[in-house]
Protein backbone atom coordinates (compact mmCIF):
# COMPACT_ATOMS: atom_id res chain seq x y z
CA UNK A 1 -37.71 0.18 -27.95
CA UNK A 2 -36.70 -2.91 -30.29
CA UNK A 3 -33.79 -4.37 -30.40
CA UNK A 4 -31.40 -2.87 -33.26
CA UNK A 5 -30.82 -6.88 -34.55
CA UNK A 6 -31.70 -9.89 -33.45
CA UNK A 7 -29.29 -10.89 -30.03
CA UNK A 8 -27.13 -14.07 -30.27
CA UNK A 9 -26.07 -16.03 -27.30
CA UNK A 10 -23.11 -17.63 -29.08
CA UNK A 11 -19.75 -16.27 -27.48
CA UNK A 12 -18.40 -15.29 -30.55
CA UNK A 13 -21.18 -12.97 -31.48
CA UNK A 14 -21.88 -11.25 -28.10
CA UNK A 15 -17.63 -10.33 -28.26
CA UNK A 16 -17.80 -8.66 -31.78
CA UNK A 17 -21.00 -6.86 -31.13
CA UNK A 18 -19.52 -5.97 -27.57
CA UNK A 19 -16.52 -4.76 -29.57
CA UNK A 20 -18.82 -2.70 -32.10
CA UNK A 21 -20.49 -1.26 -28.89
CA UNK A 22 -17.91 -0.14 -26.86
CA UNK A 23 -15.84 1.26 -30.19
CA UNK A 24 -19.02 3.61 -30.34
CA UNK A 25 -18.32 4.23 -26.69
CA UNK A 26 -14.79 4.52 -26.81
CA UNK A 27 -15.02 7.23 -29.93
CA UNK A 28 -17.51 9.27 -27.39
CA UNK A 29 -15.04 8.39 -24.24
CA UNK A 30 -11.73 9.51 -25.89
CA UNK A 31 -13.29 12.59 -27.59
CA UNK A 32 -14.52 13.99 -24.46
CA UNK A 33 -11.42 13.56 -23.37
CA UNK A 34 -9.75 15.35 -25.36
CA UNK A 35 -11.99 18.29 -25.60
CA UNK A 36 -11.86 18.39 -21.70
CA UNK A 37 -8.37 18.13 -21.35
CA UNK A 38 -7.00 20.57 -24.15
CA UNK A 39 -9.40 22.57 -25.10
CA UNK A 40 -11.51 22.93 -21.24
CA UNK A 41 -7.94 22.39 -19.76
CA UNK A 42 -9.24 19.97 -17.55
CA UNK A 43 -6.55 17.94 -15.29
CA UNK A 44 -6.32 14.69 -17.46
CA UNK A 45 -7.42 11.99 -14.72
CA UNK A 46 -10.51 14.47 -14.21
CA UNK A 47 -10.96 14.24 -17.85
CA UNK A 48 -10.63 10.89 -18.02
CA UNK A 49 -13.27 10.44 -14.96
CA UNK A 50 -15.95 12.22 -16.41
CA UNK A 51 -15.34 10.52 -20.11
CA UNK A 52 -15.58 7.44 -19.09
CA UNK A 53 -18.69 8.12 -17.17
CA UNK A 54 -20.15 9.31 -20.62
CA UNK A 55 -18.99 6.24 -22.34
CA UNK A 56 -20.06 4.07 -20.09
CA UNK A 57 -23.76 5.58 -19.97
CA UNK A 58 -23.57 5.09 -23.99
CA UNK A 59 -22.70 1.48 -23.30
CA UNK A 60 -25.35 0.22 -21.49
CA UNK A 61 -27.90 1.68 -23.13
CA UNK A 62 -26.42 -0.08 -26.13
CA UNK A 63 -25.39 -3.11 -24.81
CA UNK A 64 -29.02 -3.68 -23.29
CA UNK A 65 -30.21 -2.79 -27.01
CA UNK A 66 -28.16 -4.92 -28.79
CA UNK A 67 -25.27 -6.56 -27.45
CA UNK A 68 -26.36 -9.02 -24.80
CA UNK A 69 -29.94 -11.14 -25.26
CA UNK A 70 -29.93 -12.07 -22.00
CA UNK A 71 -30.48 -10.39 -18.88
CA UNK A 72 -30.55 -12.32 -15.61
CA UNK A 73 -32.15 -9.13 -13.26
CA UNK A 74 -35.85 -8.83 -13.50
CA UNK A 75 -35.74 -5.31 -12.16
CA UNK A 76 -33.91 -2.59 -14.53
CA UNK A 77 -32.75 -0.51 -11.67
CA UNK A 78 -30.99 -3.42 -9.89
CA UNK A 79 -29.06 -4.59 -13.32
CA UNK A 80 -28.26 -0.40 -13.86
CA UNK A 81 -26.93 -0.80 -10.54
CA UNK A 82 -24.47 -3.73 -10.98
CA UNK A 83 -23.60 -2.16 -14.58
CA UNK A 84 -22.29 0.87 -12.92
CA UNK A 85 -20.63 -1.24 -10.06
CA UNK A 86 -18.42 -2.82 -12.96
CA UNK A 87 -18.04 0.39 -14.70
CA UNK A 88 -17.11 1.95 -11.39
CA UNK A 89 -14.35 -1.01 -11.08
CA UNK A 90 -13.43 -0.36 -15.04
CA UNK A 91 -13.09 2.94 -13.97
CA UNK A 92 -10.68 2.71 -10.90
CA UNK A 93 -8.90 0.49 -13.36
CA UNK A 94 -8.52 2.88 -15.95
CA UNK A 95 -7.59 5.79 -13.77
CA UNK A 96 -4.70 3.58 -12.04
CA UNK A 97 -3.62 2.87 -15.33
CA UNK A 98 -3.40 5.84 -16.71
CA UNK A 99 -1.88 7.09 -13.51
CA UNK A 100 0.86 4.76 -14.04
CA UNK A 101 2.05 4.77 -17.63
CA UNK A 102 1.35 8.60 -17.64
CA UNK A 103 2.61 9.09 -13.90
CA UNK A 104 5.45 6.71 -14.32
CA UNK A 105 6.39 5.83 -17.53
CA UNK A 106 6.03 9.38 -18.85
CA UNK A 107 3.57 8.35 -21.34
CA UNK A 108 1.32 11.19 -23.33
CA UNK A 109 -2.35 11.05 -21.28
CA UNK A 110 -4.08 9.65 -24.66
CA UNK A 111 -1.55 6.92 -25.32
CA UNK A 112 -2.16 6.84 -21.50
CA UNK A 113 -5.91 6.15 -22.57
CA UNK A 114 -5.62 4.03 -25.40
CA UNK A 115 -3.12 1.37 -23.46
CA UNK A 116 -5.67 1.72 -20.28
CA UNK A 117 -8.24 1.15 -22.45
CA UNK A 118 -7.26 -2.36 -23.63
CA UNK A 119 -7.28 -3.77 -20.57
CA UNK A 120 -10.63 -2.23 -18.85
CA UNK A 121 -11.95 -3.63 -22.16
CA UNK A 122 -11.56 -7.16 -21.32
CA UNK A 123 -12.43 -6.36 -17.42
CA UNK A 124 -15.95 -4.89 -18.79
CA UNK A 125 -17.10 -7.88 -21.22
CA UNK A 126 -16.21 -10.54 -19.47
CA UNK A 127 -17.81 -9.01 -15.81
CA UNK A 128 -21.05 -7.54 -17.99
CA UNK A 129 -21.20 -11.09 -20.01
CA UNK A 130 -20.87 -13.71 -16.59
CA UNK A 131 -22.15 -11.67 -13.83
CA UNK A 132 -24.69 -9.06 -15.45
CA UNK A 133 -26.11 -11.08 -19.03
CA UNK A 134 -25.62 -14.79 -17.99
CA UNK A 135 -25.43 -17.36 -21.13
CA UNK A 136 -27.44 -19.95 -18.92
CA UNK A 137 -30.56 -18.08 -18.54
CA UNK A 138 -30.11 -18.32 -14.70
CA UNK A 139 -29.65 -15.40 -12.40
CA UNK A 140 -25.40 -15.33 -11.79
CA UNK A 141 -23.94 -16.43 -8.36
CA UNK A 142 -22.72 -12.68 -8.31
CA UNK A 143 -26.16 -11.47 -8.60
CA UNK A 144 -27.95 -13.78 -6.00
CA UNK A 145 -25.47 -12.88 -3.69
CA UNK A 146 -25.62 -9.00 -3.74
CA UNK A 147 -29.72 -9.44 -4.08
CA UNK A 148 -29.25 -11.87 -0.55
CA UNK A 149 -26.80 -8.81 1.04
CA UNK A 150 -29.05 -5.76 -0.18
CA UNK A 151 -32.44 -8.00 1.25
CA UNK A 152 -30.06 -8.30 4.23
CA UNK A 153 -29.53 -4.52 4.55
CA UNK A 154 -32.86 -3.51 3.94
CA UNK A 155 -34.19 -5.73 6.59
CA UNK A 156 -32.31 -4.20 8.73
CA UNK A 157 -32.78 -0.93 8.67
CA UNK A 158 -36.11 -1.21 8.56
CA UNK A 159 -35.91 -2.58 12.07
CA UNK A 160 -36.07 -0.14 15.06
CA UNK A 161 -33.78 0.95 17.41
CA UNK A 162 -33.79 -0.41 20.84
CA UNK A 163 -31.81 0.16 24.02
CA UNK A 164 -30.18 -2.91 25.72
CA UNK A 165 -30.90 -1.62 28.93
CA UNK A 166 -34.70 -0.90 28.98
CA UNK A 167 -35.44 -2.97 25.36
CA UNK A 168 -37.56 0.40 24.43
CA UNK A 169 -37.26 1.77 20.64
CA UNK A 170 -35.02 5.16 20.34
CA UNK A 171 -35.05 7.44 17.38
C-alpha cells in the first residue's frame, strides 16, 4: 500500500499530520468509549482499556501510512512491537489519569478522557517520533538497546540446561 501523501521529515509537518492521525484515532477511541460504557455498561477504566487499544491499532496503521517517513526497524514485527510498548505506557498513563481526576477530583469519566488524553498525546509523538521514526535516518539508542537485550535473551534460552554438579544437560 502507498503512502496517502508524500511524508515530510520537517518537525512541523510530522506534528500536524500526527495531530490529524491521532484526531482520527481519538474520534474511534472516545466513541468506543462511550458506547462501552453507557450503552454496554462497561466499568469506565475497562472501557477506556479496550478503546484505547482500538485507537491505538488505528494509529499505527496510519501513522506508518502517512505520518512518519522514516522508520529506523528493518523488521515490521519488531517496530509493531516497540509501537505497542509506547502505547502500552500511553495506556498506563491514561488509565492513571483518568483514575485520578475521575477517582479523585470527581470528574465525569469523558472529561476524565479528554484531560487524560492531552497529555498521553504528547507522551505518544514525541516517544513514536525519537525512539520508533528517527529524523536522522539512524536506528535510535532506544532501539539498539532493546535489539542488544532481546539478542541477549534469545541467546540464552537457546542454551541448554546443565547441572553444576555433573555439567550434564537437564530438560
Amino acid at each position: 500500500m502507498k503512502p496517502i501523501q508524500n511524508k515530510s521529515d520537517s518537525f512541523a509537518s510530522q506534528f500536524i499530520k500526527y495531530t490529524f492521525v491521532g484526531g482520527i484515532s481519538f474520534v474511534l477511541d472516545f466513541s468506543l468509549l462511550i458506547i462501552l460504557t453507557e450503552y454496554l455498561h462497561f466499568h469506565y477504566l475497562i472501557s477506556a482499556a479496550i478503546s484505547f487499544t482500538a485507537g491505538l491499532a488505528l494509529n499505527y496503521i496510519l501513522s506508518i501510512k502517512w505520518g512518519f517517513a522514516n522508520r529506523t526497524c528493518a523488521k515490521k514485527s519488531f517496530e509493531l512491537t516497540i509501537f505497542a510498548i509506547i502505547g502500552i505506557i500511553g495506556l498506563g498513563l491514561n488509565e492513571i489519569f483518568m483514575w485520578c481526576f475521575t477517582g479523585f477530583f470527581l470528574f465525569p469519566y469523558f472529561i476524565s478522557k479528554l484531560t487524560s488524553t492531552f497529555f498521553v498525546y504528547f507522551w505518544n509523538f514525541l516517544a513514536r517520533k525519537y525512539i520508533l521514526f528517527s529524523d536522522n535516518g539512524k536506528t535510535s539508542y532506544a532501539i539498539l538497546f532493546i535489539e542488544k537485550q532481546l539478542n541477549l535473551f534469545s541467546k540464552k534460552s537457546k542454551q541448554p540446561i546443565t547441572t553444576p554438579s555433573t555439567n550434564k544437560e537437564t530438560l
